[in-house]
PDB file of N, CA and C in Angstrom:
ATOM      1  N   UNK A   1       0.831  -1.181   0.000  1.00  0.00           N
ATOM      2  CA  UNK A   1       0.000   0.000   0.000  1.00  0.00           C
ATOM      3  C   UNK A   1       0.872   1.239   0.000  1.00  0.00           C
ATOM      4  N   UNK A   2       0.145   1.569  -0.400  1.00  0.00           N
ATOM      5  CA  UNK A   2       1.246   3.364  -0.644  1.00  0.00           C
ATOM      6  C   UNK A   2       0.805   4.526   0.617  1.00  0.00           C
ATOM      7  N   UNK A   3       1.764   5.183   1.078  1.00  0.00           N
ATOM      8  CA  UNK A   3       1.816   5.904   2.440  1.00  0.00           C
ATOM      9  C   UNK A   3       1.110   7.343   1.879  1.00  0.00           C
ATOM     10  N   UNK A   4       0.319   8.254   2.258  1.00  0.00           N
ATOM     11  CA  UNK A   4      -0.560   9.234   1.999  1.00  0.00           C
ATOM     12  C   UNK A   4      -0.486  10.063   3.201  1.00  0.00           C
ATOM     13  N   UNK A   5      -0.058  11.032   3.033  1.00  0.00           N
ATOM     14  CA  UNK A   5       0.389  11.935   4.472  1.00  0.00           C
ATOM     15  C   UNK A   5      -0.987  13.295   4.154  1.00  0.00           C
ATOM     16  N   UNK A   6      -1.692  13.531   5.125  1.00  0.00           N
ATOM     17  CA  UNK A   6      -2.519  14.906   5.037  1.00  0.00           C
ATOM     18  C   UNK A   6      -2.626  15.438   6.055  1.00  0.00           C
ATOM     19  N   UNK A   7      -2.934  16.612   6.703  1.00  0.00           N
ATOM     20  CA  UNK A   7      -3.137  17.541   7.353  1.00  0.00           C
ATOM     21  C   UNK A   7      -4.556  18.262   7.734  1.00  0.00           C
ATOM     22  N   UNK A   8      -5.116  18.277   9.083  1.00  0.00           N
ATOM     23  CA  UNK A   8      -6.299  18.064   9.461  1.00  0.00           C
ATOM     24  C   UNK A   8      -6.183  18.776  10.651  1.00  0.00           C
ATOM     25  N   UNK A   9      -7.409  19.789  11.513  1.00  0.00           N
ATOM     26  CA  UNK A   9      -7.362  20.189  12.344  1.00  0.00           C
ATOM     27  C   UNK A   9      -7.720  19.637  13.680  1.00  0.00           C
ATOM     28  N   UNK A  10      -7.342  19.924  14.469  1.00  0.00           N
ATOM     29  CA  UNK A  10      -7.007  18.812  15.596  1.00  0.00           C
ATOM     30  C   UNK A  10      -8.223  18.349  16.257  1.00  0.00           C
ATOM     31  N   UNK A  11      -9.274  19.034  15.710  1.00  0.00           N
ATOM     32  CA  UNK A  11     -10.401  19.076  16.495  1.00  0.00           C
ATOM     33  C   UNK A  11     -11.314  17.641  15.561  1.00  0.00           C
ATOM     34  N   UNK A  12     -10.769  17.471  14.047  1.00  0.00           N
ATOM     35  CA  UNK A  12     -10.990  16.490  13.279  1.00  0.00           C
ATOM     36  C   UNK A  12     -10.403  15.608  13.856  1.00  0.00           C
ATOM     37  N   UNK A  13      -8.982  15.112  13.888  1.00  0.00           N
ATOM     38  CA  UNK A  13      -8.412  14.330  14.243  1.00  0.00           C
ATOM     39  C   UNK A  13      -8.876  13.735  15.064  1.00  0.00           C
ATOM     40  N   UNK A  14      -9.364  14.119  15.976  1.00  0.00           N
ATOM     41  CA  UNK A  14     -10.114  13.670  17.388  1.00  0.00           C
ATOM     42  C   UNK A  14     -11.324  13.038  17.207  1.00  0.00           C
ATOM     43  N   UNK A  15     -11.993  13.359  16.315  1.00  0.00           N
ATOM     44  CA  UNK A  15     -13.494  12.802  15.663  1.00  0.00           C
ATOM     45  C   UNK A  15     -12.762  11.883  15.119  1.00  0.00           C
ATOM     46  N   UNK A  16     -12.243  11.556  14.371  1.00  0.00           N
ATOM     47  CA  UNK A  16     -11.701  10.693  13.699  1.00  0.00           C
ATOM     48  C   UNK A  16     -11.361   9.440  14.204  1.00  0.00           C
ATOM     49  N   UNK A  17     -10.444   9.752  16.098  1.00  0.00           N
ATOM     50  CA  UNK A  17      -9.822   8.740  16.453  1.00  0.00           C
ATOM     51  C   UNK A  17     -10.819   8.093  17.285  1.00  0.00           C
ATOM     52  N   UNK A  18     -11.762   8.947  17.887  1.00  0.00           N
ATOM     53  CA  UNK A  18     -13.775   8.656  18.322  1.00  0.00           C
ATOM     54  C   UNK A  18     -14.034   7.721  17.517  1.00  0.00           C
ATOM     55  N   UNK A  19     -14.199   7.940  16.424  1.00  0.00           N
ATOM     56  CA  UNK A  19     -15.078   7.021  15.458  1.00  0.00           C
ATOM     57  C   UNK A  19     -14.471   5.745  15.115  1.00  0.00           C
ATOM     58  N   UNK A  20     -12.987   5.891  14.616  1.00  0.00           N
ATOM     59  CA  UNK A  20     -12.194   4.372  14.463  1.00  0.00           C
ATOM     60  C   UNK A  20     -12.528   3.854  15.685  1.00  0.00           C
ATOM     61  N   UNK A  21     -12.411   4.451  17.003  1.00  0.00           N
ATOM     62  CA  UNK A  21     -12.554   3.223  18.487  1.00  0.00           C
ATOM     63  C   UNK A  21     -14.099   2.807  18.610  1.00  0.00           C
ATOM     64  N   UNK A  22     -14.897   4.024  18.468  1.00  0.00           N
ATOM     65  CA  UNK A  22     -16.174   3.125  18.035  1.00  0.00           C
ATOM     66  C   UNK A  22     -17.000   1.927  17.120  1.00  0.00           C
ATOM     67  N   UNK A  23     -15.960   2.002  15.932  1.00  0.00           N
ATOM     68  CA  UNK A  23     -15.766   0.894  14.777  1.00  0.00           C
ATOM     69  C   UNK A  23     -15.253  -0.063  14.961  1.00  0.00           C
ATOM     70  N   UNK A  24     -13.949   0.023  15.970  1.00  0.00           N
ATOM     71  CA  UNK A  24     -13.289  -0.861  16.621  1.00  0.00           C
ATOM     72  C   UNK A  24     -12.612  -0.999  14.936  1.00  0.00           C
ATOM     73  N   UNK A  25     -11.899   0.372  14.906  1.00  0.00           N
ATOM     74  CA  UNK A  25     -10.943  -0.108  13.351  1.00  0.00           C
ATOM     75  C   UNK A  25      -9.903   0.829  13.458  1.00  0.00           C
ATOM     76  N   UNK A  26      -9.518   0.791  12.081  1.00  0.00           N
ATOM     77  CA  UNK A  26      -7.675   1.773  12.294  1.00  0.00           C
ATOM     78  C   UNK A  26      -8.577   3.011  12.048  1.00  0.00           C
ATOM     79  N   UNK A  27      -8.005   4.413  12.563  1.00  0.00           N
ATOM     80  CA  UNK A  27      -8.204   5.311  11.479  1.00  0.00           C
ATOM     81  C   UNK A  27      -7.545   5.273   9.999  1.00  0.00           C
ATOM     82  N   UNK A  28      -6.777   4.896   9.784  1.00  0.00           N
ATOM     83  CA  UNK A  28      -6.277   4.585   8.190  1.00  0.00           C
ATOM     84  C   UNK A  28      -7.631   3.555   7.814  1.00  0.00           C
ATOM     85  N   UNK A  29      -8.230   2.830   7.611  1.00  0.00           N
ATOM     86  CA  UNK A  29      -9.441   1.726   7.343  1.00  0.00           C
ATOM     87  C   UNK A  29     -10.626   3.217   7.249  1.00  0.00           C
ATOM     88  N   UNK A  30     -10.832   3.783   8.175  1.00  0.00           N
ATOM     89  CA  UNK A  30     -12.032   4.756   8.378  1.00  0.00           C
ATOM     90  C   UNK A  30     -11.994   5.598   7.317  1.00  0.00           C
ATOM     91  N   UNK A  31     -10.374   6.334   6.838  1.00  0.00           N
ATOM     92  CA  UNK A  31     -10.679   7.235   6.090  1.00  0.00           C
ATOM     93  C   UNK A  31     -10.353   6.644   4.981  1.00  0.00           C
ATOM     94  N   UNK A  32     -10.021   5.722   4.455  1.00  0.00           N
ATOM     95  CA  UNK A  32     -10.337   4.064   3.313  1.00  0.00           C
ATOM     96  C   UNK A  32     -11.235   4.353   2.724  1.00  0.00           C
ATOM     97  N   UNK A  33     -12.087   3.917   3.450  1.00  0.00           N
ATOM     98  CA  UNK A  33     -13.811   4.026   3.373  1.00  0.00           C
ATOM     99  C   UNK A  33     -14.300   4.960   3.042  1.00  0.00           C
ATOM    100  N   UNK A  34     -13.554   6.096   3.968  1.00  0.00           N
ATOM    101  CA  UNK A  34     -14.687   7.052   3.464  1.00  0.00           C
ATOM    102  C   UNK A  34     -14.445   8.097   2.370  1.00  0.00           C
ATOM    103  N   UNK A  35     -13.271   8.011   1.954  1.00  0.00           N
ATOM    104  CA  UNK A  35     -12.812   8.243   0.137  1.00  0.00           C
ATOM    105  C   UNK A  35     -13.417   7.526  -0.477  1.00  0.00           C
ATOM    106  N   UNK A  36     -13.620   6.113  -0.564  1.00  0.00           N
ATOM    107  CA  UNK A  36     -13.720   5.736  -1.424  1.00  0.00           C
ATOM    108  C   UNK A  36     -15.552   5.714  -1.685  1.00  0.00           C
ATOM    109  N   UNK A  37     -15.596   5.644  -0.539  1.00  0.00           N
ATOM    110  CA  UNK A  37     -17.420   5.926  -0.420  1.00  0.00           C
ATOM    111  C   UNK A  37     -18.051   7.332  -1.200  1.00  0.00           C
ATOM    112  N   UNK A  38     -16.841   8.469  -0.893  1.00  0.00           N
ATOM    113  CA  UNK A  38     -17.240   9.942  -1.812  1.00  0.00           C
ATOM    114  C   UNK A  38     -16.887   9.707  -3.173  1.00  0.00           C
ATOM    115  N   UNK A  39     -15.953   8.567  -3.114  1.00  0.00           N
ATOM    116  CA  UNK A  39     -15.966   8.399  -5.031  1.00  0.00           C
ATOM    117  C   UNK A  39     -16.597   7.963  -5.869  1.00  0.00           C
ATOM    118  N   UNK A  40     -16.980   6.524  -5.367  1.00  0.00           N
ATOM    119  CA  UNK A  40     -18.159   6.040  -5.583  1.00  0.00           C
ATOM    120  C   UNK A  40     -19.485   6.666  -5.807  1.00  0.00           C
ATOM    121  N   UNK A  41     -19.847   7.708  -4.373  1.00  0.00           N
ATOM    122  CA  UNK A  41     -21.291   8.013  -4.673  1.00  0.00           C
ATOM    123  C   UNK A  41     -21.267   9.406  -5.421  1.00  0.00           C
ATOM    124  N   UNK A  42     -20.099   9.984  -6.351  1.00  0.00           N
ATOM    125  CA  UNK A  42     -20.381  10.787  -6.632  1.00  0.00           C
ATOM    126  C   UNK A  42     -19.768  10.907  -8.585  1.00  0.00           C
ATOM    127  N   UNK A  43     -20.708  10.142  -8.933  1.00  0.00           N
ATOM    128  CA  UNK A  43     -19.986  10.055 -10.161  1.00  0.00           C
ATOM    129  C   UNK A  43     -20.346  11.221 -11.301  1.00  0.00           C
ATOM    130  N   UNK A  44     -20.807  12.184 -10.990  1.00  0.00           N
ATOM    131  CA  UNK A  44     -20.522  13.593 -11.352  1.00  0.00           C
ATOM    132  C   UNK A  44     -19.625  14.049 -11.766  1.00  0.00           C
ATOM    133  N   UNK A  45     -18.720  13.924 -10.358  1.00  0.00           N
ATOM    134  CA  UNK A  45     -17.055  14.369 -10.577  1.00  0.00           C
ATOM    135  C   UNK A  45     -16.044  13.591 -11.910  1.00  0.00           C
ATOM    136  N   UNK A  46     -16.415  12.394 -11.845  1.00  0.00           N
ATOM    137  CA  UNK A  46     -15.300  12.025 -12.979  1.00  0.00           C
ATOM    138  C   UNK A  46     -15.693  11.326 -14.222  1.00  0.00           C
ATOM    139  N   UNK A  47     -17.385  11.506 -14.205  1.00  0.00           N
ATOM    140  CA  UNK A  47     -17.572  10.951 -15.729  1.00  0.00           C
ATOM    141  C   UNK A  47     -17.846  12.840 -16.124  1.00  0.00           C
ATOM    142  N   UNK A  48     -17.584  12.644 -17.686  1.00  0.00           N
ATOM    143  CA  UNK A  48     -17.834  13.507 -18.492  1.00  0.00           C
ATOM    144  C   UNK A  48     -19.544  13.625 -19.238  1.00  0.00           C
ATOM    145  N   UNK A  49     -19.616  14.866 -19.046  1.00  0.00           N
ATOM    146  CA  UNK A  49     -21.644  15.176 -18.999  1.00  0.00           C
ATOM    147  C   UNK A  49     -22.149  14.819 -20.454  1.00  0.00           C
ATOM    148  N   UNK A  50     -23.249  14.365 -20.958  1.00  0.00           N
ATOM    149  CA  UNK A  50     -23.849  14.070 -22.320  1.00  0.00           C
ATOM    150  C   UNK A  50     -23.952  15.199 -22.791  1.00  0.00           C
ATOM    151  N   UNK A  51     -24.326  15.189 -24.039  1.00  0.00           N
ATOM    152  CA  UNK A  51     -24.224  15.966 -24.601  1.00  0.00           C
ATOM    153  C   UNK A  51     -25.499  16.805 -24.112  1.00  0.00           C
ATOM    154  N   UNK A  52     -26.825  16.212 -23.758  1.00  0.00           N
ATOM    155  CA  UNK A  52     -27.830  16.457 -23.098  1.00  0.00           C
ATOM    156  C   UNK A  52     -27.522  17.268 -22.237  1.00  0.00           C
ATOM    157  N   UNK A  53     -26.697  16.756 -21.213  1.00  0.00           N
ATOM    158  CA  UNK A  53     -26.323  17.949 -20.376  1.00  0.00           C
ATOM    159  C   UNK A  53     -25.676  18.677 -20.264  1.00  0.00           C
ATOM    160  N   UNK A  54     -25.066  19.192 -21.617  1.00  0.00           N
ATOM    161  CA  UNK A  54     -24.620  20.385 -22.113  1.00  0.00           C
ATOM    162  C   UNK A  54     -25.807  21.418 -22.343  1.00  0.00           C
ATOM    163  N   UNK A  55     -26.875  21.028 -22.678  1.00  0.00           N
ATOM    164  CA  UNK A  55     -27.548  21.741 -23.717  1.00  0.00           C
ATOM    165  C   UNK A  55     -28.993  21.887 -23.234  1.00  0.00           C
ATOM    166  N   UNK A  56     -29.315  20.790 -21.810  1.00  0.00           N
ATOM    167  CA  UNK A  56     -30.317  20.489 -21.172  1.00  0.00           C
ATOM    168  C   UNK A  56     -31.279  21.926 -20.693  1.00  0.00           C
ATOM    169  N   UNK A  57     -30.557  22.699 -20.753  1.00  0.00           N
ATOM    170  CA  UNK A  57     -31.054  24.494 -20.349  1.00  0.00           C
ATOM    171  C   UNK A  57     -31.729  25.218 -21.167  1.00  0.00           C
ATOM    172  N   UNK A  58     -31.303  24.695 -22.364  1.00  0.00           N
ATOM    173  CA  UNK A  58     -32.002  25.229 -23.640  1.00  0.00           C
ATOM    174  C   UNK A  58     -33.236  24.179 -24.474  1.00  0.00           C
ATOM    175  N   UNK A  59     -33.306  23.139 -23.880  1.00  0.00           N
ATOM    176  CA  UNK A  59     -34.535  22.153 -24.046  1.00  0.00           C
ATOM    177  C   UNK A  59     -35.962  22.952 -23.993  1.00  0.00           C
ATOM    178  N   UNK A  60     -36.623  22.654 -25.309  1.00  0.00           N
ATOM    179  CA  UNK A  60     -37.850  23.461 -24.920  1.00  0.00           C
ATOM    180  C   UNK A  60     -37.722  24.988 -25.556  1.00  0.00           C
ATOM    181  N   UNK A  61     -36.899  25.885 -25.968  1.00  0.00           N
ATOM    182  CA  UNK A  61     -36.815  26.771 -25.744  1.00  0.00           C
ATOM    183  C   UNK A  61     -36.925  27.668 -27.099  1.00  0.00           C
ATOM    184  N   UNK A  62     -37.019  26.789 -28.151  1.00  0.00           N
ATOM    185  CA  UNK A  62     -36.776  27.100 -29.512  1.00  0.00           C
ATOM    186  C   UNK A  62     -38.326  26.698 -29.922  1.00  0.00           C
ATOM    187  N   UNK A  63     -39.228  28.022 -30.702  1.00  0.00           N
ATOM    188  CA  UNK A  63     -40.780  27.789 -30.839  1.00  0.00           C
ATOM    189  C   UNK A  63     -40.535  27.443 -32.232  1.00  0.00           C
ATOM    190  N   UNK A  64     -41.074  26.592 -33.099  1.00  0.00           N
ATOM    191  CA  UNK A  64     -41.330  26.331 -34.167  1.00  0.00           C
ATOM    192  C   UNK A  64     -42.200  25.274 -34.446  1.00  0.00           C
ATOM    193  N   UNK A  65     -42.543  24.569 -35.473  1.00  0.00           N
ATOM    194  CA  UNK A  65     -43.378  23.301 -35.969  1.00  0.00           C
ATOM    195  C   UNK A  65     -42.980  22.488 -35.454  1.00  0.00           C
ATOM    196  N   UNK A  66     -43.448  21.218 -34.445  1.00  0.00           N
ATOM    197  CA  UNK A  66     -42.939  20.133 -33.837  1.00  0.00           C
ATOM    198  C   UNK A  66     -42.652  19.447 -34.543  1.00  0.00           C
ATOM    199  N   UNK A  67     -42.958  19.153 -36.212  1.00  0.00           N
ATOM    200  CA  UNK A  67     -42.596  18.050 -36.985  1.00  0.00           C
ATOM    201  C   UNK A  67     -41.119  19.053 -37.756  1.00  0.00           C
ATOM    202  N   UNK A  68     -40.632  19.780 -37.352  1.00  0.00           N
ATOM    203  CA  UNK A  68     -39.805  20.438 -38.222  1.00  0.00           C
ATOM    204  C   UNK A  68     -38.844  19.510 -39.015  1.00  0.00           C
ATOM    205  N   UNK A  69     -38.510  18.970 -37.977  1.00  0.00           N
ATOM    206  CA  UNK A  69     -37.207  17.872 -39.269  1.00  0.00           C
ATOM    207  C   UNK A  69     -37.656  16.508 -39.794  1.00  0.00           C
ATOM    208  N   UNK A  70     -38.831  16.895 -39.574  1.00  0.00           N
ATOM    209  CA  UNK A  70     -39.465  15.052 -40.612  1.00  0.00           C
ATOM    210  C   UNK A  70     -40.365  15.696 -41.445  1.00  0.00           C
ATOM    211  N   UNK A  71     -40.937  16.460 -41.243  1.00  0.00           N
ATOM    212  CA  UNK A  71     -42.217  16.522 -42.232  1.00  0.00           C
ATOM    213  C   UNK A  71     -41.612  17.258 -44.001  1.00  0.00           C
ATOM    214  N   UNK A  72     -41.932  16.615 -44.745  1.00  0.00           N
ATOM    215  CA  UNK A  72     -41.330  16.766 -45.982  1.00  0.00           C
ATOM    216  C   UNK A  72     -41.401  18.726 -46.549  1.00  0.00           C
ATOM    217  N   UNK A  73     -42.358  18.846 -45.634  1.00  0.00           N
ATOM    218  CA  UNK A  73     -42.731  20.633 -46.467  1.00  0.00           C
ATOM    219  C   UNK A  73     -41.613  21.179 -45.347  1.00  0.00           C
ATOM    220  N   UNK A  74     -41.205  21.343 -44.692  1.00  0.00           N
ATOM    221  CA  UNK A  74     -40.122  22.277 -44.128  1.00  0.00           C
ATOM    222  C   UNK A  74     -38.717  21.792 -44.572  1.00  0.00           C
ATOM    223  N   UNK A  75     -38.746  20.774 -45.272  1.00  0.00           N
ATOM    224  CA  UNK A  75     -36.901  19.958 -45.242  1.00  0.00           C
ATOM    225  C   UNK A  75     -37.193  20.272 -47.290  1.00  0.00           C
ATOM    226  N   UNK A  76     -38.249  20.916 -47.681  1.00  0.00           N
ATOM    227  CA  UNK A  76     -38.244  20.816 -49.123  1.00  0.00           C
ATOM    228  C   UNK A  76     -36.992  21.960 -49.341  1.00  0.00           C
ATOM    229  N   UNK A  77     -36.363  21.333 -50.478  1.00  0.00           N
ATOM    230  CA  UNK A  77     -35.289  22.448 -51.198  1.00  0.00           C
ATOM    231  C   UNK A  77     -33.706  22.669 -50.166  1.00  0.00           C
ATOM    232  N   UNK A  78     -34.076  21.792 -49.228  1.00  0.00           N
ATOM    233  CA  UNK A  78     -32.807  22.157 -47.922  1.00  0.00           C
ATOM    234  C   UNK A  78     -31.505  21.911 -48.421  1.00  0.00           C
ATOM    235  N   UNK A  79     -30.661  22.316 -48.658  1.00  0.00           N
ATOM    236  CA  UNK A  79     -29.335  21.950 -48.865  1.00  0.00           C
ATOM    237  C   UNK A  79     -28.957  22.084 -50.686  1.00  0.00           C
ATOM    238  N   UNK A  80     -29.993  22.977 -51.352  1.00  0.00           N
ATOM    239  CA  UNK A  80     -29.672  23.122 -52.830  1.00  0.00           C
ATOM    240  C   UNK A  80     -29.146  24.645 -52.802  1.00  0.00           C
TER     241      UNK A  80
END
């Protein structure tokens, strides 16, 4: 395992060493967990958004014919 050094105020630390003795675990195991638990439940952070949710703001927002791109009389002559 690889060694990970961080810095925390003492008043954390103390919650910290509370909670591992209440778990009856290491604090290294506690804060294990609980990275990996914020990575897990937050897959926001590291997947990249659809294209949908690029653009999801502007859904709705454009008034025209609902059949605009199928119906043959608005697509007549397009691209000559």
């Amino acid at each position: 395992m690889t060694t990970v050094t961080l810095k925390m105020p003492q008043s954390l630390a103390n919650r910290l060493g509370v909670a591992a003795e209440k778990r009856q675990t290491s604090r290294s195991e506690l804060i294990r967990t609980a990275v990996l638990k914020y990575i897990d439940e937050d897959p926001s952070k590291t997947a990249e958004p659809s294209a949908y949710d690029c653009v999801r703001e502007f859904s709705g927002t454009v008034e025209g014919p609902c059949d605009l791109s199928s119906h043959p009389r608005h697509i007549e002559g397009y691209g000559k």
